[in-house]
PDB file of N, CA and C in Angstrom:
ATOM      1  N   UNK A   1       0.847  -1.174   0.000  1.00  0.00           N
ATOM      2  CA  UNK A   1       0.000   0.000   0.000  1.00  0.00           C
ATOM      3  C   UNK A   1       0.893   1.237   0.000  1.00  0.00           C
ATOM      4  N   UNK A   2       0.849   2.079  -0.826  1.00  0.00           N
ATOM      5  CA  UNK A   2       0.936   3.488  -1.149  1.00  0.00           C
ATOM      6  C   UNK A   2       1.221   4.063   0.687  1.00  0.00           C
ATOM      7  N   UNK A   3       2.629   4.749   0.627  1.00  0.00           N
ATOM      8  CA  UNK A   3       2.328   5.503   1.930  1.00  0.00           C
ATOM      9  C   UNK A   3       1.424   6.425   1.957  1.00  0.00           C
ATOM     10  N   UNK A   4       1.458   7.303   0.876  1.00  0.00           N
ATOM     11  CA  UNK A   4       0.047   8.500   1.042  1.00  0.00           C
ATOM     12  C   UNK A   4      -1.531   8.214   1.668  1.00  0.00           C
ATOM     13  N   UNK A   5      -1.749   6.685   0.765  1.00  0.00           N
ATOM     14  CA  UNK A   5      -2.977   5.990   1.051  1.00  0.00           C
ATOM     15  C   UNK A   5      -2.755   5.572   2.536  1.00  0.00           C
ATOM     16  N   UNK A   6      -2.081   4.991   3.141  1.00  0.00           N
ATOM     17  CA  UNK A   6      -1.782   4.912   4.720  1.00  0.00           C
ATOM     18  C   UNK A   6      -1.448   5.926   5.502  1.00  0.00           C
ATOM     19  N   UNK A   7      -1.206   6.978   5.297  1.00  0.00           N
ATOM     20  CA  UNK A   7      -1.381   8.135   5.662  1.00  0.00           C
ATOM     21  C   UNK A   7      -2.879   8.634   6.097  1.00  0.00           C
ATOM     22  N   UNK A   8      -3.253   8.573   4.666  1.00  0.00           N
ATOM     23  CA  UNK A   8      -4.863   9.522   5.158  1.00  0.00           C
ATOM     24  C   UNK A   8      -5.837   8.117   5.634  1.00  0.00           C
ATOM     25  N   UNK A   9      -5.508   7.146   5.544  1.00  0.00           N
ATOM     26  CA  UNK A   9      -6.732   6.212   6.206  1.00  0.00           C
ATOM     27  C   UNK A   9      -6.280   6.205   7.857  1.00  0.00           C
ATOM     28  N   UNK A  10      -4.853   6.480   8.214  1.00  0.00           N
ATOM     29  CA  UNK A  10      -4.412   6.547   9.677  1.00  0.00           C
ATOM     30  C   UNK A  10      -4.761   7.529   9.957  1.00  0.00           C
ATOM     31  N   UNK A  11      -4.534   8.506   9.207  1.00  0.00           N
ATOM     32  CA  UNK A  11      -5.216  10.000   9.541  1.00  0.00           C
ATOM     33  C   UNK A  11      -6.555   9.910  10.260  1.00  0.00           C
ATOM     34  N   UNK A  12      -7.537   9.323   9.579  1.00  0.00           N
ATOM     35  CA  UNK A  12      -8.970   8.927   9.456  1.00  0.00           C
ATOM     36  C   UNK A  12      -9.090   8.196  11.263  1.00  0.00           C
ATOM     37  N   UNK A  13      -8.730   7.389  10.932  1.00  0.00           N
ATOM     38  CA  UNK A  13      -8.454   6.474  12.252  1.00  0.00           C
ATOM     39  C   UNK A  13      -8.313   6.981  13.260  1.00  0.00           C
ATOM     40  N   UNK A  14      -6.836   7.729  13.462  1.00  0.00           N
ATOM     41  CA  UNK A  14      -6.241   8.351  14.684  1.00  0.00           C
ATOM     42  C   UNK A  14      -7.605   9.396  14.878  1.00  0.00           C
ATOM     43  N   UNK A  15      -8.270  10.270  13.987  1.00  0.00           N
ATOM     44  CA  UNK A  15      -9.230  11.363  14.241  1.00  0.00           C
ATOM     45  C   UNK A  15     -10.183  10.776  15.242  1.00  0.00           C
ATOM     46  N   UNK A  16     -10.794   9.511  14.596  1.00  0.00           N
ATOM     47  CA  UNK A  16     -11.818   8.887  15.206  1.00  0.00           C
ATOM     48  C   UNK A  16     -11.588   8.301  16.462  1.00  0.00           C
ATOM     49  N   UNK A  17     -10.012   7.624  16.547  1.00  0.00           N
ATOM     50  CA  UNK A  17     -10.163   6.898  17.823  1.00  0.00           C
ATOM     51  C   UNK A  17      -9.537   8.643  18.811  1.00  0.00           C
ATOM     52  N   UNK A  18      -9.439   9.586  18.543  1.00  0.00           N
ATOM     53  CA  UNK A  18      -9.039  11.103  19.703  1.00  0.00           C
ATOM     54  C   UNK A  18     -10.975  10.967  19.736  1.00  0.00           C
ATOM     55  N   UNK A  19     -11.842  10.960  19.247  1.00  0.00           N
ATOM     56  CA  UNK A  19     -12.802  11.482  19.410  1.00  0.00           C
ATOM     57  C   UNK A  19     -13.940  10.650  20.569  1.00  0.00           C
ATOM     58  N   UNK A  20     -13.438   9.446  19.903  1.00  0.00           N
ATOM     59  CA  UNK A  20     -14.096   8.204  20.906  1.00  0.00           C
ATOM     60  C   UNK A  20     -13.634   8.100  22.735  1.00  0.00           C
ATOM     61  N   UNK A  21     -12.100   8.002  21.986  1.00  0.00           N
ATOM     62  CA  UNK A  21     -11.853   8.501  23.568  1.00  0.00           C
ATOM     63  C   UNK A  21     -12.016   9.439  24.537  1.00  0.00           C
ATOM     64  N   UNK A  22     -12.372  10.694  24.057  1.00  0.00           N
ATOM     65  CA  UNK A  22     -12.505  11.808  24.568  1.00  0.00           C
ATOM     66  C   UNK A  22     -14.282  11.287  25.060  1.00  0.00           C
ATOM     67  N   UNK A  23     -15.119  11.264  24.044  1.00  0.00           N
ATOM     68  CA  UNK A  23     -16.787  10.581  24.026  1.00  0.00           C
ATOM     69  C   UNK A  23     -16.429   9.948  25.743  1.00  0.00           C
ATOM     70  N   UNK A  24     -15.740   8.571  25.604  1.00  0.00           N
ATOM     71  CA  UNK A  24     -15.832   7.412  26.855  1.00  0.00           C
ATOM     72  C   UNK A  24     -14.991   7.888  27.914  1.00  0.00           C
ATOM     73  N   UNK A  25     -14.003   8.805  27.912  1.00  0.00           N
ATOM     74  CA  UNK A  25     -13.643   9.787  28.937  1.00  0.00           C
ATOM     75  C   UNK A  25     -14.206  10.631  30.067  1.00  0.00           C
ATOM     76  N   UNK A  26     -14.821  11.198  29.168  1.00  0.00           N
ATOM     77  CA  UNK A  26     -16.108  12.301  29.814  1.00  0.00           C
ATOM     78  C   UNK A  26     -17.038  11.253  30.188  1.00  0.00           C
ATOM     79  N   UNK A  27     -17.706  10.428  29.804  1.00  0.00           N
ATOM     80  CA  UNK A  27     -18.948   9.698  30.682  1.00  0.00           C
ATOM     81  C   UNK A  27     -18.276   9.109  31.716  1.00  0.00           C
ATOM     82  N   UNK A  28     -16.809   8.438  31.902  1.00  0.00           N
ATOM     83  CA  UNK A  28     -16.167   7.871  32.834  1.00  0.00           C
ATOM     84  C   UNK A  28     -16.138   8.467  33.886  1.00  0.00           C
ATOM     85  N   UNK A  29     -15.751  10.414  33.768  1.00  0.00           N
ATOM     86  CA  UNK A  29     -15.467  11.204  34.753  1.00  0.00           C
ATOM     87  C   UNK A  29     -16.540  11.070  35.498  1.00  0.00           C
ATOM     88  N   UNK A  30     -17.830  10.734  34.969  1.00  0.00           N
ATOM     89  CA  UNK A  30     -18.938  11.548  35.553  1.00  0.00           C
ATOM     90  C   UNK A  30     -19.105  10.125  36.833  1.00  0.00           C
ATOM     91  N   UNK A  31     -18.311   9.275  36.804  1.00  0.00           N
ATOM     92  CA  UNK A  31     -18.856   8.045  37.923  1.00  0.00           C
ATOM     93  C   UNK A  31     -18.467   8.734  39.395  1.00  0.00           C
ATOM     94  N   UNK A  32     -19.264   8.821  40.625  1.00  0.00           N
ATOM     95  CA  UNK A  32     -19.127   9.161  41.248  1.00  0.00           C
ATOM     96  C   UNK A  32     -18.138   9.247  42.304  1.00  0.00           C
ATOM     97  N   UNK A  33     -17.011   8.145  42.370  1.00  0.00           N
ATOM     98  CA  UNK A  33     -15.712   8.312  43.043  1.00  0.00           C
ATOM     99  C   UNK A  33     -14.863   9.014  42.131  1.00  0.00           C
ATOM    100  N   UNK A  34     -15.180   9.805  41.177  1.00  0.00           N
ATOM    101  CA  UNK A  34     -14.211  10.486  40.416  1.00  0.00           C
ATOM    102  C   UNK A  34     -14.580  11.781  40.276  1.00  0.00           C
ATOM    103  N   UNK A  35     -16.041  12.127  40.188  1.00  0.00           N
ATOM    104  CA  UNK A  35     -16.431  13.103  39.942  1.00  0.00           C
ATOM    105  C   UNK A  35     -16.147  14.097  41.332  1.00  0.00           C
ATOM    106  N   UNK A  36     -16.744  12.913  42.962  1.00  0.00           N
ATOM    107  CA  UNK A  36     -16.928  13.903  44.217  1.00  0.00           C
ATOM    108  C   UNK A  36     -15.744  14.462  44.473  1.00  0.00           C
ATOM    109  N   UNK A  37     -14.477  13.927  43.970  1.00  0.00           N
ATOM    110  CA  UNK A  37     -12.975  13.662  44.465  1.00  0.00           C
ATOM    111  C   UNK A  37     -12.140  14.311  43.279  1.00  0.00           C
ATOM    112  N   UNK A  38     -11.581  15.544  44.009  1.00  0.00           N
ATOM    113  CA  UNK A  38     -11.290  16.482  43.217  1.00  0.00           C
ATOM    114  C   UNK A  38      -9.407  15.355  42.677  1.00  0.00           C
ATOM    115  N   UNK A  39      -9.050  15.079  43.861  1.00  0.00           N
ATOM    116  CA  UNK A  39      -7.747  14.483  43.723  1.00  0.00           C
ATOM    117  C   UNK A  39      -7.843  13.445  42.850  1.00  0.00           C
ATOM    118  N   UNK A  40      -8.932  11.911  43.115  1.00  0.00           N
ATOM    119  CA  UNK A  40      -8.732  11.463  41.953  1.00  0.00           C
ATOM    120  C   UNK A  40      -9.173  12.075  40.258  1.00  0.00           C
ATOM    121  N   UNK A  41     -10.112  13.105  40.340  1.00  0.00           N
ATOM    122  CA  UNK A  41     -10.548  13.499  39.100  1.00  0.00           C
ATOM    123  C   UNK A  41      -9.109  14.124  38.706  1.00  0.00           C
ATOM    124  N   UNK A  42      -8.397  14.670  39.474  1.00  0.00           N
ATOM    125  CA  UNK A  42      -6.763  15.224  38.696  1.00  0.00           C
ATOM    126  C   UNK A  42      -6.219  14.164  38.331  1.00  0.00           C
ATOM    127  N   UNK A  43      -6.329  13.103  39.257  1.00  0.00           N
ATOM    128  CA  UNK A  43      -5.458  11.941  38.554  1.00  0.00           C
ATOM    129  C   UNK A  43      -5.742  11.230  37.782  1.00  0.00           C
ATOM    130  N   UNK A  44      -7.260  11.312  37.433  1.00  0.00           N
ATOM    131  CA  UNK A  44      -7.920  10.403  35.931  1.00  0.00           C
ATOM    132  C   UNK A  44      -7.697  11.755  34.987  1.00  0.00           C
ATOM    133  N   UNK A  45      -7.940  12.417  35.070  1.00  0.00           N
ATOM    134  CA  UNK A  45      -7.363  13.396  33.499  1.00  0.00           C
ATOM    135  C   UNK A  45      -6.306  13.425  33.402  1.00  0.00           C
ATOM    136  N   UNK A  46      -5.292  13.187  34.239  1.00  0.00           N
ATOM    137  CA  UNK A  46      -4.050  13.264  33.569  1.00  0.00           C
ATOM    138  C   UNK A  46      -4.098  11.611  32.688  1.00  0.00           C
ATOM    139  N   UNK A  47      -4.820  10.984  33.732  1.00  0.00           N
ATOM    140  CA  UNK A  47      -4.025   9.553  33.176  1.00  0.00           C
ATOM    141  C   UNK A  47      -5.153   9.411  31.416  1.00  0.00           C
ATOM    142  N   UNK A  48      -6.288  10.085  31.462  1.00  0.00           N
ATOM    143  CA  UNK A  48      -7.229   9.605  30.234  1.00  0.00           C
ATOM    144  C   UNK A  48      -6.706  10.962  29.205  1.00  0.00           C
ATOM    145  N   UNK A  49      -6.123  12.022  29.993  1.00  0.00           N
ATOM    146  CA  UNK A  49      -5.344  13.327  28.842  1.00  0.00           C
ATOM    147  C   UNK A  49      -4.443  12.058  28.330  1.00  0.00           C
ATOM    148  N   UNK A  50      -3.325  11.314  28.563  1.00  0.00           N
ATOM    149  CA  UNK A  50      -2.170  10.811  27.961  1.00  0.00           C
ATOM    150  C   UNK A  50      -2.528   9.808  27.690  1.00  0.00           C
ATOM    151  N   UNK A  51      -3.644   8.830  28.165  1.00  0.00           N
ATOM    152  CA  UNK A  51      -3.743   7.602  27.553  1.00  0.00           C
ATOM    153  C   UNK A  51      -4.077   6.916  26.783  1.00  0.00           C
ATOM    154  N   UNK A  52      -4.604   8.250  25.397  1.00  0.00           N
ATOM    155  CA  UNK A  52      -5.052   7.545  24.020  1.00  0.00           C
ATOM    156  C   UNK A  52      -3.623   7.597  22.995  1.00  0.00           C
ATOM    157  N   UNK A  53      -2.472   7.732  23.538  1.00  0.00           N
ATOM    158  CA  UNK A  53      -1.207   7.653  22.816  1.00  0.00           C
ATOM    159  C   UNK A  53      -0.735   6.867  22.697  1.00  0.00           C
ATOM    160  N   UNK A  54      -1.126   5.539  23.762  1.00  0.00           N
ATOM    161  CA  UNK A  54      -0.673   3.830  23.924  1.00  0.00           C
ATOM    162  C   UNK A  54      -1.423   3.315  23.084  1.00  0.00           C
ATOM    163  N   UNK A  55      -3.179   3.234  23.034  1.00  0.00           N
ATOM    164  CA  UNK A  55      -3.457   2.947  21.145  1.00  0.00           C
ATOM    165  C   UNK A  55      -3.141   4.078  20.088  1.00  0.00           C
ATOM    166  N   UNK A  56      -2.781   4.781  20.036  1.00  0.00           N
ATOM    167  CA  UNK A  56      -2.218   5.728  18.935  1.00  0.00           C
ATOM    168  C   UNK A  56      -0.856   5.073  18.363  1.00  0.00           C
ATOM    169  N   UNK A  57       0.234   4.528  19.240  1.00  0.00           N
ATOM    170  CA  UNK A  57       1.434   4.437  18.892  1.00  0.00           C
ATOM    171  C   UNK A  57       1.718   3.478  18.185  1.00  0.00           C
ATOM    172  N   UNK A  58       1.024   2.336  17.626  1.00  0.00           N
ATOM    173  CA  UNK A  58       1.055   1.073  16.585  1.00  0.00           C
ATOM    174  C   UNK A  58       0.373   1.785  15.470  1.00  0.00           C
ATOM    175  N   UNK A  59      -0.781   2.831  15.654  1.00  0.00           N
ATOM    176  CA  UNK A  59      -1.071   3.004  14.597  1.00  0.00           C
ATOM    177  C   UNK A  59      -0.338   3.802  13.701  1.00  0.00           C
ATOM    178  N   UNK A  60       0.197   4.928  14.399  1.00  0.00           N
ATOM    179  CA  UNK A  60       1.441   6.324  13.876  1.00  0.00           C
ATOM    180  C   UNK A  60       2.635   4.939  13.262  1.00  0.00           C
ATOM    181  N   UNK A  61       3.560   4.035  13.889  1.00  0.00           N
ATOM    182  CA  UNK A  61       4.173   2.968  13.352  1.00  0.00           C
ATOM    183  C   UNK A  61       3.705   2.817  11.961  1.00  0.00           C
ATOM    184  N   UNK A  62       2.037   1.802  11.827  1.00  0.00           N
ATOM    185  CA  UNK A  62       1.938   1.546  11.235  1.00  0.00           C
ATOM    186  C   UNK A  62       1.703   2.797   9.334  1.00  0.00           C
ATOM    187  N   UNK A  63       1.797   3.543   9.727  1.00  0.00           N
ATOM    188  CA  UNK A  63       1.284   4.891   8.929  1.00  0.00           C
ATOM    189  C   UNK A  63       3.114   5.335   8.424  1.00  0.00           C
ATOM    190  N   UNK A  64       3.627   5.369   9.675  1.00  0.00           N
ATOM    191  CA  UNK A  64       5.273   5.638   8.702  1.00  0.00           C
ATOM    192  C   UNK A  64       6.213   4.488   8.215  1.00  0.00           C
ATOM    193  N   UNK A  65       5.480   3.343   8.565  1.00  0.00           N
ATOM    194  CA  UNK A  65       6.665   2.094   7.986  1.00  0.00           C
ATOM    195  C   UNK A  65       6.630   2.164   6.683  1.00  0.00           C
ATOM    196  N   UNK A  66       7.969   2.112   6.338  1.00  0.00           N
ATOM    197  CA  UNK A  66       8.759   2.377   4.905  1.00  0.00           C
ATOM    198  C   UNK A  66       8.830   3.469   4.350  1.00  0.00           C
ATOM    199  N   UNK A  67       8.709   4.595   5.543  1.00  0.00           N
ATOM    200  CA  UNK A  67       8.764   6.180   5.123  1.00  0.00           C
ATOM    201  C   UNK A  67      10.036   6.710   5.560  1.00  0.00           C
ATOM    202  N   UNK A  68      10.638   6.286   6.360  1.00  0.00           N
ATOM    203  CA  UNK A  68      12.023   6.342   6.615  1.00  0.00           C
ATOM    204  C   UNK A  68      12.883   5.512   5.923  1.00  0.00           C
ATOM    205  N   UNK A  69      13.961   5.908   4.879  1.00  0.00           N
ATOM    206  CA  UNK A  69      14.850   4.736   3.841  1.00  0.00           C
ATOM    207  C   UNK A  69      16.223   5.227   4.364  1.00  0.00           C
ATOM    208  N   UNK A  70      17.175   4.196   5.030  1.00  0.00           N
ATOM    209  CA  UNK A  70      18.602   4.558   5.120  1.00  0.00           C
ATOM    210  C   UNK A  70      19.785   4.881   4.333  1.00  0.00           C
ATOM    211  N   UNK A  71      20.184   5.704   4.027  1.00  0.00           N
ATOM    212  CA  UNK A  71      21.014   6.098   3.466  1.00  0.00           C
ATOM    213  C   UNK A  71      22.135   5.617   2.850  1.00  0.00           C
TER     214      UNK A  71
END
Protein backbone atom coordinates (compact mmCIF):
# COMPACT_ATOMS: atom_id res chain seq x y z
CA UNK A 1 0.00 0.00 0.00
CA UNK A 2 0.94 3.49 -1.15
CA UNK A 3 2.33 5.50 1.93
CA UNK A 4 0.05 8.50 1.04
CA UNK A 5 -2.98 5.99 1.05
CA UNK A 6 -1.78 4.91 4.72
CA UNK A 7 -1.38 8.14 5.66
CA UNK A 8 -4.86 9.52 5.16
CA UNK A 9 -6.73 6.21 6.21
CA UNK A 10 -4.41 6.55 9.68
CA UNK A 11 -5.22 10.00 9.54
CA UNK A 12 -8.97 8.93 9.46
CA UNK A 13 -8.45 6.47 12.25
CA UNK A 14 -6.24 8.35 14.68
CA UNK A 15 -9.23 11.36 14.24
CA UNK A 16 -11.82 8.89 15.21
CA UNK A 17 -10.16 6.90 17.82
CA UNK A 18 -9.04 11.10 19.70
CA UNK A 19 -12.80 11.48 19.41
CA UNK A 20 -14.10 8.20 20.91
CA UNK A 21 -11.85 8.50 23.57
CA UNK A 22 -12.51 11.81 24.57
CA UNK A 23 -16.79 10.58 24.03
CA UNK A 24 -15.83 7.41 26.86
CA UNK A 25 -13.64 9.79 28.94
CA UNK A 26 -16.11 12.30 29.81
CA UNK A 27 -18.95 9.70 30.68
CA UNK A 28 -16.17 7.87 32.83
CA UNK A 29 -15.47 11.20 34.75
CA UNK A 30 -18.94 11.55 35.55
CA UNK A 31 -18.86 8.05 37.92
CA UNK A 32 -19.13 9.16 41.25
CA UNK A 33 -15.71 8.31 43.04
CA UNK A 34 -14.21 10.49 40.42
CA UNK A 35 -16.43 13.10 39.94
CA UNK A 36 -16.93 13.90 44.22
CA UNK A 37 -12.98 13.66 44.46
CA UNK A 38 -11.29 16.48 43.22
CA UNK A 39 -7.75 14.48 43.72
CA UNK A 40 -8.73 11.46 41.95
CA UNK A 41 -10.55 13.50 39.10
CA UNK A 42 -6.76 15.22 38.70
CA UNK A 43 -5.46 11.94 38.55
CA UNK A 44 -7.92 10.40 35.93
CA UNK A 45 -7.36 13.40 33.50
CA UNK A 46 -4.05 13.26 33.57
CA UNK A 47 -4.03 9.55 33.18
CA UNK A 48 -7.23 9.60 30.23
CA UNK A 49 -5.34 13.33 28.84
CA UNK A 50 -2.17 10.81 27.96
CA UNK A 51 -3.74 7.60 27.55
CA UNK A 52 -5.05 7.54 24.02
CA UNK A 53 -1.21 7.65 22.82
CA UNK A 54 -0.67 3.83 23.92
CA UNK A 55 -3.46 2.95 21.15
CA UNK A 56 -2.22 5.73 18.94
CA UNK A 57 1.43 4.44 18.89
CA UNK A 58 1.05 1.07 16.58
CA UNK A 59 -1.07 3.00 14.60
CA UNK A 60 1.44 6.32 13.88
CA UNK A 61 4.17 2.97 13.35
CA UNK A 62 1.94 1.55 11.23
CA UNK A 63 1.28 4.89 8.93
CA UNK A 64 5.27 5.64 8.70
CA UNK A 65 6.67 2.09 7.99
CA UNK A 66 8.76 2.38 4.90
CA UNK A 67 8.76 6.18 5.12
CA UNK A 68 12.02 6.34 6.61
CA UNK A 69 14.85 4.74 3.84
CA UNK A 70 18.60 4.56 5.12
CA UNK A 71 21.01 6.10 3.47
Amino acid sequence: MPIRIRKLIGTFVLFALVIVWALIAMAVAQFPPIFNNPWIAALYYVVAGIGWVLPAMPLVKWMLKDSVRPH
